[in-house]
Each structure stands twice: as structure tokens, then as C-alpha cells.
N, C-alpha and C. Protein backbone atom coordinates (compact mmCIF):
# COMPACT_ATOMS: atom_id res chain seq x y z
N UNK A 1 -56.53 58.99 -4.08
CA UNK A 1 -55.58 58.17 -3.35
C UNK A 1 -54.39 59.04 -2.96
N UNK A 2 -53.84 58.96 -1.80
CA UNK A 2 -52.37 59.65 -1.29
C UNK A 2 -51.61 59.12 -2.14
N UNK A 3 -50.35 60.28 -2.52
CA UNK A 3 -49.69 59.83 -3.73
C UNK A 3 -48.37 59.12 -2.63
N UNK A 4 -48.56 59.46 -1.19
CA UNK A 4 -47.23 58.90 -0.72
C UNK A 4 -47.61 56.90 -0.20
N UNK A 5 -48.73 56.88 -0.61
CA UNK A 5 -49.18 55.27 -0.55
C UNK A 5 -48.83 54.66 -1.86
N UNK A 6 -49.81 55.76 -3.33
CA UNK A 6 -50.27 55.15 -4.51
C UNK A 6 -48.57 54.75 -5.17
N UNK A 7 -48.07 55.30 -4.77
CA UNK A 7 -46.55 54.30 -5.51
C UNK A 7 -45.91 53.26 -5.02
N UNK A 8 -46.48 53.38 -3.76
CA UNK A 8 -45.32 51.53 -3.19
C UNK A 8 -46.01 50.91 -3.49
N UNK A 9 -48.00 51.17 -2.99
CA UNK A 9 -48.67 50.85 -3.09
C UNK A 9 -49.13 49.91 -4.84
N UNK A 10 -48.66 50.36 -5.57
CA UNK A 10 -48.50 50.22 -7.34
C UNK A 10 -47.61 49.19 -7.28
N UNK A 11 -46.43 48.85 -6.02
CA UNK A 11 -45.79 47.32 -6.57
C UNK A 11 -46.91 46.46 -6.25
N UNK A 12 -47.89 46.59 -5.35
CA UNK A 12 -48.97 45.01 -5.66
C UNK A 12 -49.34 44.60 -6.81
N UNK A 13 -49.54 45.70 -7.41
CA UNK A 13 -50.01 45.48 -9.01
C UNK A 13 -49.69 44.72 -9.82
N UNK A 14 -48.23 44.69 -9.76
CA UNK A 14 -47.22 44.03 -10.65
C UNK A 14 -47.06 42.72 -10.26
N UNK A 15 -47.52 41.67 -11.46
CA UNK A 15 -47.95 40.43 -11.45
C UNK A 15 -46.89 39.96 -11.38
N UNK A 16 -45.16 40.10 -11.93
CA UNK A 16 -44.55 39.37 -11.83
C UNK A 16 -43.72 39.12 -10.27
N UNK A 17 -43.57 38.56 -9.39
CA UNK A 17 -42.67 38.49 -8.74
C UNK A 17 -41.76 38.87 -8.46
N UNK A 18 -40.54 38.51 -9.90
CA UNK A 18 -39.30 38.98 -9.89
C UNK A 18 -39.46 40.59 -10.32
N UNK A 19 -40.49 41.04 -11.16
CA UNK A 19 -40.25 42.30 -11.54
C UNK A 19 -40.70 43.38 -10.17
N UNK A 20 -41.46 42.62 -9.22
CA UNK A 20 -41.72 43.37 -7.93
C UNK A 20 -40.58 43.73 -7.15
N UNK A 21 -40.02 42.28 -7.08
CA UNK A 21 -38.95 42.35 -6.06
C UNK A 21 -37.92 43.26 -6.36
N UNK A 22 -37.33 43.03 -7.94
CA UNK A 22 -36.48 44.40 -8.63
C UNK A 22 -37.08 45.84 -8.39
N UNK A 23 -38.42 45.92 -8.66
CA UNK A 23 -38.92 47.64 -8.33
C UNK A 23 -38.73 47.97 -6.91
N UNK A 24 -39.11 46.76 -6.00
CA UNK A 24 -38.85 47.21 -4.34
C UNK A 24 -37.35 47.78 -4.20
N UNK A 25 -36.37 46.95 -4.71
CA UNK A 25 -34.97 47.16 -4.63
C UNK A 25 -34.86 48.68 -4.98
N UNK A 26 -35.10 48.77 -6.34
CA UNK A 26 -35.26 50.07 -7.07
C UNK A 26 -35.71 51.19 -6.13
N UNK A 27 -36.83 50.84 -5.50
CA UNK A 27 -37.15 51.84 -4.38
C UNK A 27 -36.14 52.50 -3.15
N UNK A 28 -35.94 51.16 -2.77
CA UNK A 28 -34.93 50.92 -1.53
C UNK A 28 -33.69 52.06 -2.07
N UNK A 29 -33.01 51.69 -3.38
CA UNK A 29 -31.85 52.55 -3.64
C UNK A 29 -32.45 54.24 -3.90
N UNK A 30 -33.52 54.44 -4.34
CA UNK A 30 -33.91 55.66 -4.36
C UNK A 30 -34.23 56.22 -2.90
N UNK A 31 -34.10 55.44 -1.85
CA UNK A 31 -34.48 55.70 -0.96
C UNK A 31 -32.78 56.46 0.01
N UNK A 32 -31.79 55.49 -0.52
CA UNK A 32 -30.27 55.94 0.12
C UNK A 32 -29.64 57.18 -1.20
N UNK A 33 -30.23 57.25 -2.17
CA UNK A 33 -29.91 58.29 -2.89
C UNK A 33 -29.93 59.39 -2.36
N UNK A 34 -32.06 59.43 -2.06
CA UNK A 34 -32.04 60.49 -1.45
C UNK A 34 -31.66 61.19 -0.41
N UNK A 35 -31.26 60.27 0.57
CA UNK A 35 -30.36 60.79 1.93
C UNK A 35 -29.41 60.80 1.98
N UNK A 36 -28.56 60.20 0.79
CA UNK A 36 -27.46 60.88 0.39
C UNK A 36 -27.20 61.94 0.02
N UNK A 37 -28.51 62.32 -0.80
CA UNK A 37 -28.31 63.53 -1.67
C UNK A 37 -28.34 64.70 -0.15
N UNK A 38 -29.43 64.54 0.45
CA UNK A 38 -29.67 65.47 1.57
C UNK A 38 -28.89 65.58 2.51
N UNK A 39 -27.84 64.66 2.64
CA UNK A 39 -26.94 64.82 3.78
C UNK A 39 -25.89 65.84 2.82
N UNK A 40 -25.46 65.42 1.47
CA UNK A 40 -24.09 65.95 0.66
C UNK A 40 -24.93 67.64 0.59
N UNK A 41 -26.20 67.93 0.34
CA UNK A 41 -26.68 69.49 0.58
C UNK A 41 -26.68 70.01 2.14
N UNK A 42 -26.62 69.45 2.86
CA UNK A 42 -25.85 69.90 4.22
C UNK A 42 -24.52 70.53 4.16
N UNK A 43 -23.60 69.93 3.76
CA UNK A 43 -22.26 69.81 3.27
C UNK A 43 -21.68 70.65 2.64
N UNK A 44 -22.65 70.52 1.32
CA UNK A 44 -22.93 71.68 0.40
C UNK A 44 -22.78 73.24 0.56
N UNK A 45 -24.20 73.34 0.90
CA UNK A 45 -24.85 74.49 1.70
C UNK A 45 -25.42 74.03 2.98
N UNK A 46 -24.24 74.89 4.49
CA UNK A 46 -24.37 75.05 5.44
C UNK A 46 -25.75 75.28 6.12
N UNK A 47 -25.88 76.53 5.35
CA UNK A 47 -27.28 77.55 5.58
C UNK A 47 -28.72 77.05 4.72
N UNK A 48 -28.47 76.09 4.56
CA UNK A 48 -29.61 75.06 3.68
C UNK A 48 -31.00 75.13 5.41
N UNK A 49 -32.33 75.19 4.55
CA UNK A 49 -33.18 75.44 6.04
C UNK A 49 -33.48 74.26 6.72
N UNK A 50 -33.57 74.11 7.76
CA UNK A 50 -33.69 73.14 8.52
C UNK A 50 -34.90 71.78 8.16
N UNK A 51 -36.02 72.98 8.05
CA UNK A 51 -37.04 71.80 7.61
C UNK A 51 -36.90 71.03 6.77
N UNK A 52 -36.31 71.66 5.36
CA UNK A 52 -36.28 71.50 4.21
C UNK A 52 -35.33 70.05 4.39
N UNK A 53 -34.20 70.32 5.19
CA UNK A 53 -33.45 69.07 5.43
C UNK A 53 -34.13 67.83 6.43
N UNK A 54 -35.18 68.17 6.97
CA UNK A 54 -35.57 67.48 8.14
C UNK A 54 -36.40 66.24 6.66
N UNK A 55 -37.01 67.11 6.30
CA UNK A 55 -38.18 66.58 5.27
C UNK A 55 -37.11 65.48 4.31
N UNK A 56 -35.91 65.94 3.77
CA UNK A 56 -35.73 65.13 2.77
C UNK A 56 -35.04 63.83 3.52
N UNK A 57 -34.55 64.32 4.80
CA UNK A 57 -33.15 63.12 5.09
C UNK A 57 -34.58 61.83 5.57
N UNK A 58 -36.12 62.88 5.88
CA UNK A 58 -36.81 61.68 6.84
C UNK A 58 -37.88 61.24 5.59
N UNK A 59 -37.85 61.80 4.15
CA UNK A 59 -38.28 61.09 3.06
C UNK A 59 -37.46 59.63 2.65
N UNK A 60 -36.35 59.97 2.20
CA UNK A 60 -35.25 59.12 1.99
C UNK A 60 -35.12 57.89 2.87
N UNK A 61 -35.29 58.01 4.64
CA UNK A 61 -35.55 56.90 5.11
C UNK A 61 -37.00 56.00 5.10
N UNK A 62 -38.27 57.12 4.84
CA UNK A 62 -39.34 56.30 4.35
C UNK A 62 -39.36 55.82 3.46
N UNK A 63 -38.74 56.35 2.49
CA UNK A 63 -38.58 55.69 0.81
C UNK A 63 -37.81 53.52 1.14
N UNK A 64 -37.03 54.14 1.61
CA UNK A 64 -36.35 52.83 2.22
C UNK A 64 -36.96 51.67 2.90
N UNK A 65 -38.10 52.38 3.86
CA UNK A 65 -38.49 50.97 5.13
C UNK A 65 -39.41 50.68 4.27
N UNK A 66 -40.44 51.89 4.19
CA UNK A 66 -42.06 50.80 3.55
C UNK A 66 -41.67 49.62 2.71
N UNK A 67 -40.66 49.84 1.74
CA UNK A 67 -41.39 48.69 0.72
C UNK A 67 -40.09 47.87 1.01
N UNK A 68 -39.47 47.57 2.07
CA UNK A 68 -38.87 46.98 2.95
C UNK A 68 -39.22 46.21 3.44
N UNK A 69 -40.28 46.45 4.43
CA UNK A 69 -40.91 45.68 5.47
C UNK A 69 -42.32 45.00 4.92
N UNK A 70 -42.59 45.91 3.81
CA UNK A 70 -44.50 45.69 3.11
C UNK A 70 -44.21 44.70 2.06
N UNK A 71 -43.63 45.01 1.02
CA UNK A 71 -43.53 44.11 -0.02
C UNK A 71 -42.77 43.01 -0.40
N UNK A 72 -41.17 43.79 -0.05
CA UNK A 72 -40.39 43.09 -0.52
C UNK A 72 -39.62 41.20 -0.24
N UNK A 73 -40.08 41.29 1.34
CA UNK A 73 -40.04 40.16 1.99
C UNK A 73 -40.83 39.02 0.85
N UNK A 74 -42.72 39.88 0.85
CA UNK A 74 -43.66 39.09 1.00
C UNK A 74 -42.69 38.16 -0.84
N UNK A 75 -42.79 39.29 -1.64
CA UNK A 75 -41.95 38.95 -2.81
C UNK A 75 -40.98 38.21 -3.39
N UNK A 76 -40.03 38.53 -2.39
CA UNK A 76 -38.37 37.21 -2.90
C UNK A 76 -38.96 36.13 -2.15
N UNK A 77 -39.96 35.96 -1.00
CA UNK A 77 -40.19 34.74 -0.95
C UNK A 77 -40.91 33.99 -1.87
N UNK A 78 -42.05 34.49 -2.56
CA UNK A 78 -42.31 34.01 -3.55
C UNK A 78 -41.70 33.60 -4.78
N UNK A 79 -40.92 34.80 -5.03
CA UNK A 79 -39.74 34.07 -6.25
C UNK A 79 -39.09 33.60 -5.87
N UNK A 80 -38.16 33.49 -5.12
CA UNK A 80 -37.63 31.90 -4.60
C UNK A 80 -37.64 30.41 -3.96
N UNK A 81 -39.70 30.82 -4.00
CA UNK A 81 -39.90 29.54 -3.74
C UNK A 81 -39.85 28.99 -2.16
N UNK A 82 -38.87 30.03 -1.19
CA UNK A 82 -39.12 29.38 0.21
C UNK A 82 -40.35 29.04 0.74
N UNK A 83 -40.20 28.07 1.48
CA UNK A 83 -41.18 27.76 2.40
C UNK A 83 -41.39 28.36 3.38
N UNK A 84 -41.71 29.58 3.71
CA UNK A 84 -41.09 30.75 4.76
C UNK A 84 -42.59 31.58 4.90
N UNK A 85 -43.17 32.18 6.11
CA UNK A 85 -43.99 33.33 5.88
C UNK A 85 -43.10 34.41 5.97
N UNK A 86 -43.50 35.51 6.26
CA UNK A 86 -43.18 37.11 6.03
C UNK A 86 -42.87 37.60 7.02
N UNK A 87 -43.51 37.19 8.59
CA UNK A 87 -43.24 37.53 10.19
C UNK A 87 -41.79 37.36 10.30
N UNK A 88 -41.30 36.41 10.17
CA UNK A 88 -39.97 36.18 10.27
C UNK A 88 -38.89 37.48 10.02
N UNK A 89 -38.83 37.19 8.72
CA UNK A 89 -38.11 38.53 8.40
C UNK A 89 -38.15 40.11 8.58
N UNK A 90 -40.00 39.94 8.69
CA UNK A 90 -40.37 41.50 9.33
C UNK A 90 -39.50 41.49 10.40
N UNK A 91 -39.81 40.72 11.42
CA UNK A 91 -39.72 40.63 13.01
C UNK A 91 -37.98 41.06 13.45
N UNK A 92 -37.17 40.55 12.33
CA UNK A 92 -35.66 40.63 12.57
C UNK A 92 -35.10 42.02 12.18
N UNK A 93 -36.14 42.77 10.79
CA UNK A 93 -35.57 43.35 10.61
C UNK A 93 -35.77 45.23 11.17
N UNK A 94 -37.09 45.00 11.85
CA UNK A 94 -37.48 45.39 13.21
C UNK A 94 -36.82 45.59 14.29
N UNK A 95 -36.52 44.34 14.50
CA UNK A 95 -35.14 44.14 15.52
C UNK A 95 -34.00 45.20 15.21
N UNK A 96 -33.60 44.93 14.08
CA UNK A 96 -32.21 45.70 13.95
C UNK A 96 -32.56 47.26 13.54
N UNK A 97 -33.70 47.31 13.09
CA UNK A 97 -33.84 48.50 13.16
C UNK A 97 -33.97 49.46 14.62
N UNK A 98 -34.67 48.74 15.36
CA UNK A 98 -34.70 49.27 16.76
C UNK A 98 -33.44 49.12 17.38
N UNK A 99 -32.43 48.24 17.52
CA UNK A 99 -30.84 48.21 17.75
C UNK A 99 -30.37 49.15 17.14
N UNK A 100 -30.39 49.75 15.63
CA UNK A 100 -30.05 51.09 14.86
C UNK A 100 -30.24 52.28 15.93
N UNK A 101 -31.97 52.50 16.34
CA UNK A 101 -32.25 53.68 16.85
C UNK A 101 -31.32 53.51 18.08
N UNK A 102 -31.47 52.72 19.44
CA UNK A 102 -30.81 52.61 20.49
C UNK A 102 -29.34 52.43 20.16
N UNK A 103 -28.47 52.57 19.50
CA UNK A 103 -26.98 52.73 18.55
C UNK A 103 -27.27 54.20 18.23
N UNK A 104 -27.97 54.73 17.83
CA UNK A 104 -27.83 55.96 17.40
C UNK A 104 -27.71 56.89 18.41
N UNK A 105 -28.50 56.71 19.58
CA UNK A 105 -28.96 57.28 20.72
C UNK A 105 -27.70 57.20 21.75
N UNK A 106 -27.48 55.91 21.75
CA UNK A 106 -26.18 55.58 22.70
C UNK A 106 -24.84 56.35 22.45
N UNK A 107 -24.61 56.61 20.83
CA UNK A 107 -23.50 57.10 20.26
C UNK A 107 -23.93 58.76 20.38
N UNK A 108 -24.64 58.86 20.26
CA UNK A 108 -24.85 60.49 20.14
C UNK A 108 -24.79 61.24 21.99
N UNK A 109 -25.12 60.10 22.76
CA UNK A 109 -25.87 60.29 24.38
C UNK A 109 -24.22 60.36 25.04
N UNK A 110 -23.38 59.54 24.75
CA UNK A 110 -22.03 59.19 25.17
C UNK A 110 -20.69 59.17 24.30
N UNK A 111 -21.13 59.48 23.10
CA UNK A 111 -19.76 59.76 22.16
C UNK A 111 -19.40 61.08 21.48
N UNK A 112 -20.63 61.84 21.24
CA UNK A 112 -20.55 62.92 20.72
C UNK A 112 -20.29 63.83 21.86
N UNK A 113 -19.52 64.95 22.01
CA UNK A 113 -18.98 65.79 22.85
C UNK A 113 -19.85 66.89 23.33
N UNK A 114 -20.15 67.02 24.49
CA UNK A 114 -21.05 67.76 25.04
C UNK A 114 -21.36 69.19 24.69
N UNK A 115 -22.24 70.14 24.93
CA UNK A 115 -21.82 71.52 24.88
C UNK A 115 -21.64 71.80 26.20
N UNK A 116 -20.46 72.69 25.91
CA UNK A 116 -19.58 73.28 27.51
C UNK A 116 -20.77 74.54 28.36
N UNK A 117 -21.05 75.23 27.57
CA UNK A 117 -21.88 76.22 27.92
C UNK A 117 -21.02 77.36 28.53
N UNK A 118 -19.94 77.40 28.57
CA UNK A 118 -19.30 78.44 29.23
C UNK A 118 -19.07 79.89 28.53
N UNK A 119 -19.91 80.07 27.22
CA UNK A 119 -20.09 81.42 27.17
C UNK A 119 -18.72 81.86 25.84
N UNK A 120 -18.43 81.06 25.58
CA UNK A 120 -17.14 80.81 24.20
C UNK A 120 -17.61 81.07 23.28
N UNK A 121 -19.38 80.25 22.69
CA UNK A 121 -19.55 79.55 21.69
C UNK A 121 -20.83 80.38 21.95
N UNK A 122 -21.80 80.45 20.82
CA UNK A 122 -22.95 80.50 20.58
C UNK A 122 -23.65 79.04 20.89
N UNK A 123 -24.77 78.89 21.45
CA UNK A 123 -25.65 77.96 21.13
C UNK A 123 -25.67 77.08 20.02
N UNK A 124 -25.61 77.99 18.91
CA UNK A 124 -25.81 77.54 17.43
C UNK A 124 -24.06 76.75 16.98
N UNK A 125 -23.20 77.34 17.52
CA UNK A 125 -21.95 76.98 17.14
C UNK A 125 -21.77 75.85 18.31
N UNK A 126 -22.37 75.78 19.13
CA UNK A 126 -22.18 74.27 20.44
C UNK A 126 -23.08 73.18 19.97
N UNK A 127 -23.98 73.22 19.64
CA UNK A 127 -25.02 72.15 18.84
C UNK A 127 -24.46 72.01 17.52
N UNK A 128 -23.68 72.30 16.56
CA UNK A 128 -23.43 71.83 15.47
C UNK A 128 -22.95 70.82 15.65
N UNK A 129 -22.08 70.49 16.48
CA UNK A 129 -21.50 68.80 16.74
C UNK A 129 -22.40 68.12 16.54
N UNK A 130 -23.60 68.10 16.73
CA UNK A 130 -25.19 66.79 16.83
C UNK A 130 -25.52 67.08 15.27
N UNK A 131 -25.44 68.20 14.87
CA UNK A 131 -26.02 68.16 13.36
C UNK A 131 -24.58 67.48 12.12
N UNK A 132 -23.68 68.05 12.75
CA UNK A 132 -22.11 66.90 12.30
C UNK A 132 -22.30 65.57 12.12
N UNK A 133 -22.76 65.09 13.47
CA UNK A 133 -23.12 63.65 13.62
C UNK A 133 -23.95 63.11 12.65
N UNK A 134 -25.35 64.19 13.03
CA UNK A 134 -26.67 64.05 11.97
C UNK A 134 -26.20 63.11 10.61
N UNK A 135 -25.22 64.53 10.17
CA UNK A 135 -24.86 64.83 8.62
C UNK A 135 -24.01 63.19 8.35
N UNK A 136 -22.79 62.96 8.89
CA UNK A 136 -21.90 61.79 8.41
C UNK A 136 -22.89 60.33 8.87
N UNK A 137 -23.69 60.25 10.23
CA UNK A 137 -24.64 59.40 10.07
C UNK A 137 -25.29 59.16 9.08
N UNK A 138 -26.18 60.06 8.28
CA UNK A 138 -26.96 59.85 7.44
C UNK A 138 -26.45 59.75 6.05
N UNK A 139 -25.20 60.09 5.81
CA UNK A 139 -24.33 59.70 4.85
C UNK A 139 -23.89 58.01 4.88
N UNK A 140 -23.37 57.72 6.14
CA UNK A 140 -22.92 56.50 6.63
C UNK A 140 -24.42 55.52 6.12
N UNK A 141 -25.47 55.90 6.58
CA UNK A 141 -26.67 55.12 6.79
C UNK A 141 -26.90 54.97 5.08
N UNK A 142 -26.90 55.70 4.63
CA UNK A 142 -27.37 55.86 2.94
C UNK A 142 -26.17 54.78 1.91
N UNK A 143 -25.32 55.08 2.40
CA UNK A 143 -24.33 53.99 1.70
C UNK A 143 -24.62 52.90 1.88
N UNK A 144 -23.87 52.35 2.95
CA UNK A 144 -24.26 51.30 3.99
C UNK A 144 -25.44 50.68 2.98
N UNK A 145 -26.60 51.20 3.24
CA UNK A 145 -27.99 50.81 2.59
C UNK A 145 -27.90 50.39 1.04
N UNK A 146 -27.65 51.57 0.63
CA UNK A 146 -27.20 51.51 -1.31
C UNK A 146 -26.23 50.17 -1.10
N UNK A 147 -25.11 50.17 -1.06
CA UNK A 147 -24.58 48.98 -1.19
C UNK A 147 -25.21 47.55 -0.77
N UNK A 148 -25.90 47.70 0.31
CA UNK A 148 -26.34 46.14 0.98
C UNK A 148 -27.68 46.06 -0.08
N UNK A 149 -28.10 47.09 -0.96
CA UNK A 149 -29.54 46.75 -1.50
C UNK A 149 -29.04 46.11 -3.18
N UNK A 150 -28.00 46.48 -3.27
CA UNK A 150 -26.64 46.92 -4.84
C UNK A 150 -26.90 44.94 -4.76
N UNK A 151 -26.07 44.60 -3.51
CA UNK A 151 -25.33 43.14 -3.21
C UNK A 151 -26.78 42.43 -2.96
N UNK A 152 -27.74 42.87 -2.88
CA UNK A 152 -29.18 42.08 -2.78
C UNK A 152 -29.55 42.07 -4.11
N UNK A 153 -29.87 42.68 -4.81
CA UNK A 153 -29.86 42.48 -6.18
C UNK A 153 -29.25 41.73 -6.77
N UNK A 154 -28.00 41.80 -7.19
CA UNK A 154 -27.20 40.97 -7.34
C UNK A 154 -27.17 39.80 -7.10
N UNK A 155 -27.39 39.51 -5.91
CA UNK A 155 -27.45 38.32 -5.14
C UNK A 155 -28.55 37.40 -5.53
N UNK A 156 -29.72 38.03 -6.09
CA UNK A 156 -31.42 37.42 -6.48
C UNK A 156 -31.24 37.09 -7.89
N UNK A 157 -30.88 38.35 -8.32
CA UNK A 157 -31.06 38.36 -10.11
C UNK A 157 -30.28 37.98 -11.02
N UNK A 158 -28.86 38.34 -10.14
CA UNK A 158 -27.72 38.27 -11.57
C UNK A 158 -26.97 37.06 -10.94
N UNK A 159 -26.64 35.94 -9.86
CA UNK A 159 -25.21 35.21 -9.54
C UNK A 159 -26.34 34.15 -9.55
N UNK A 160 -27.50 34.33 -9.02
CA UNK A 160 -28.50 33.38 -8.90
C UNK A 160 -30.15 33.61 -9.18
N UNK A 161 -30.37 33.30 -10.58
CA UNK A 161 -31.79 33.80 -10.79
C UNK A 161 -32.69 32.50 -10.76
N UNK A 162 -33.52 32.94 -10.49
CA UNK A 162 -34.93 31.65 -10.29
C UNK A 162 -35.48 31.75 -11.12
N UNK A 163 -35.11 30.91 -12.23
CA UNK A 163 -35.74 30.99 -13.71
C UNK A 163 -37.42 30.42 -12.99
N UNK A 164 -37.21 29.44 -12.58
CA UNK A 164 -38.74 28.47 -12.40
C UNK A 164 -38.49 28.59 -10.88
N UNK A 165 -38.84 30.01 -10.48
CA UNK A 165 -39.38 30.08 -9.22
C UNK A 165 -40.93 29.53 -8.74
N UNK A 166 -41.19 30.02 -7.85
CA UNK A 166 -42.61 28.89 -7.32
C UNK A 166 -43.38 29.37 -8.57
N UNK A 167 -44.01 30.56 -8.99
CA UNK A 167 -44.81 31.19 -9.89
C UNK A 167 -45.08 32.42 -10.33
N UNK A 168 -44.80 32.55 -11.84
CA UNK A 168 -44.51 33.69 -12.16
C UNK A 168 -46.29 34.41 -12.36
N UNK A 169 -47.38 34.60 -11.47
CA UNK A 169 -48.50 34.26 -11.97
C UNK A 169 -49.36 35.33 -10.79
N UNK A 170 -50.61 36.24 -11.62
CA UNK A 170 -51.40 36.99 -10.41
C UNK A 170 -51.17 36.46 -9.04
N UNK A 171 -51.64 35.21 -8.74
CA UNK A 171 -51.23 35.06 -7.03
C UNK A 171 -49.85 34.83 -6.79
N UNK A 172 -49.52 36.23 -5.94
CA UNK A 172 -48.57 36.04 -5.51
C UNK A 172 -47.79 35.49 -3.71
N UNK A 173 -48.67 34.47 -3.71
CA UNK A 173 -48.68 33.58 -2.52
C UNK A 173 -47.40 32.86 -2.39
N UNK A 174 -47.34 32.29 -1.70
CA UNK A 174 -46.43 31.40 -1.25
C UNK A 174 -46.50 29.93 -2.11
N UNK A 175 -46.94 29.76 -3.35
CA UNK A 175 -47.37 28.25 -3.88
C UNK A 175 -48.20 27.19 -3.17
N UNK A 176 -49.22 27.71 -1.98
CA UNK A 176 -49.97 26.59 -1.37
C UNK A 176 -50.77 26.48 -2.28
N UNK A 177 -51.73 25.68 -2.17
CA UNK A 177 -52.91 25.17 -3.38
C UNK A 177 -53.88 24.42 -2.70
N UNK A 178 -55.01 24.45 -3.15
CA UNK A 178 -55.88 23.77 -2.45
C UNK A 178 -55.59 22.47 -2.83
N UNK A 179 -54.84 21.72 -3.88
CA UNK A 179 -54.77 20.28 -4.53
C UNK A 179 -53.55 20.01 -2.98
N UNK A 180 -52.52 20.99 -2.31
CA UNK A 180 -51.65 20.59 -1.70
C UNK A 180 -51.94 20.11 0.24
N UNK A 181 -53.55 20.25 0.18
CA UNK A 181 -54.29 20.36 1.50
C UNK A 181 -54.16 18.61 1.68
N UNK A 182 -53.96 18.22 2.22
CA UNK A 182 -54.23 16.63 2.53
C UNK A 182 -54.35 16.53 3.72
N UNK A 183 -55.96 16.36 4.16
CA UNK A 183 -56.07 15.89 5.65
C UNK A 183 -56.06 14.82 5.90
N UNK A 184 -56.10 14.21 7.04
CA UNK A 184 -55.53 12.88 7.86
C UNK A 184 -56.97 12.37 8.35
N UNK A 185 -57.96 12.04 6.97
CA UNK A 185 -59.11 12.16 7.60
C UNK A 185 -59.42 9.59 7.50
N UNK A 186 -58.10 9.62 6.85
CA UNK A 186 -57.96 8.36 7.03
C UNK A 186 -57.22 7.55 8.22
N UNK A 187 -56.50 8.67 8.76
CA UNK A 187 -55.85 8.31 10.39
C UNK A 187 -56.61 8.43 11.67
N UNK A 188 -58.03 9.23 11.48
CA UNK A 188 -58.93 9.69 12.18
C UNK A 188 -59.73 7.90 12.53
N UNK A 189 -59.78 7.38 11.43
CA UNK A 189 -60.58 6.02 11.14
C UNK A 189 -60.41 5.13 11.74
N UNK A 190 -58.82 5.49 11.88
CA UNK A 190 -57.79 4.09 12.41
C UNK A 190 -57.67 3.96 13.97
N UNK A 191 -58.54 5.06 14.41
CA UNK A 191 -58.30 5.02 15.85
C UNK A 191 -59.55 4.15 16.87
């Protein structure tokens, strides 16, 4: 098995609900750690290699979406019992993620300061402005994240916990049941 599946992949496993939804979180913050960490080694060390930074700042944001968009939805809805599918929240948070990229693009396309080219600067010293940006973006993005995942936690487990959420139990469905099916096979009669 790919080991970059077999670990998000390992929250299905986990029968409890609430203990899923906490490991997704758990993920999520390991996920703004690490692009924290990789933006502050920018910072750090200047001369840090490119790939090496390409790889961690674009680990750190995978660490973040998968079990974002895969698990964690499917999860707090179950422990809290909504009556809700999973499209919903994918679909929005999709949305804002694609508003993120076109925000990122817009700010970098029209806010960040051009290179002049007039022969002043090196190449390398005219493009650092975009890797500037890079750097406090992905700092900005990693907080931002850590905190909103900090106040989601919080928000599930500790100000409001679902002692007797829908079910603490292998299926981790939404609480339908086959006892909850009632067809209208007596209104069919009446016609």
C-alpha cells in the first residue's frame, strides 16, 4: 500500500466517530505545522534548495486538504448527528478553495511589484519579491489554518461535546436504518 494513502487512509479504520474526527483535526494541524515549519526554513536559511522547499510547503498543504475534504466532513456529521450528506460541505469548501487560488493569483498578478528588467538587479534578485510573497503567504495560510482547525476542535469536543451523538458504532453512516424506511405503500391504495 502507498504510505502517502495508508495513513489518512487508517482514519476509516477507526470505529469511533469522535476519535476520527479528532485524528482528522490532528492531521489538519500537522498539516499548517508543516508549512509553517517550511516557510520559517525559508526565513531561516535563504539558500535552503528549492525543491526541497517546493516538496515540504506542497506536503503540508496535502497533509491539510485530503482528510479535509475525504473524511472529516463524512465524520462530524456523524457525530453530531446532522441530517446532512457530505456534497454540501465538500462543494463549499471547494469553492473557497478555488476563490483562495484565484486570490492568490490576483494578488500576486496585480499587487506584487513587477520586475523592472533594466539591468540593476540580477534575475535572481528581481524574482525574490514572488518567493517573499511565496514565503509570508504560506506562513499567513498555515496560521490562518492552525487556528481555524485549534477553534474547530474546540468548538466539537471541548464547549460542546456529543456525548449521545447519532452512534458511537462500526457504521459510520449517517443513522439511517432499514427499521427508518417507511413507504407510502398504504397511500398508493387510497387512490
Amino acid at each position: 500500500m502507498d504510505s502517502r494513502v495508508s495513513h489518512i487512509g487508517g482514519l476509516g479504520v477507526i470505529q469511533s466517530n469522535a476519535l476520527s474526527s479528532k485524528a482528522s483535526i490532528g492531521y489538519l494541524l500537522l498539516g499548517s505545522v508543516v508549512m509553517f515549519a517550511s516557510s520559517g526554513l525559508l526565513s531561516a536559511k535563504p539558500d535552503v534548495d528549492a525543491y526541497v522547499y517546493m516538496i515540504l510547503t506542497g506536503l503540508g498543504s496535502y497533509i491539510s486538504y485530503v482528510p479535509y475534504n475525504s473524511v472529516l466532513f463524512e465524520r462530524l456529521i456523524a457525530y453530531t448527528g446532522a441530517e446532512a450528506t457530505v456534497s454540501f460541505p465538500m462543494a463549499v469548501s471547494d469553492a473557497v478553495g478555488y476563490l483562495g487560488t484565484m486570490a492568490v493569483y490576483l494578488v500576486s498578478t496585480f499587487v506584487v511589484p513587477k520586475p523592472t528588467g533594466d539591468g540593476d538587479k540580477t534575475p535572481a534578485e528581481e524574482y525574490a519579491v514572488y518567493l517573499n510573497f511565496f514565503q509570508l503567504f504560506g506562513c499567513v495560510t498555515a496560521i490562518a489554518g492552525g487556528v481555524a482547525y485549534t477553534v474547530a476542535y474546540f468548538y466539537y469536543f471541548v464547549m460542546f461535546p456529543r456525548k449521545h451523538a447519532v452512534k458511537e458504532s462500526p457504521d459510520v453512516g449517517c443513522g439511517w436504518s432499514e427499521s427508518d424506511d417507511t413507504s407510502n405503500d398504504d397511500d398508493e391504495s387510497d387512490e
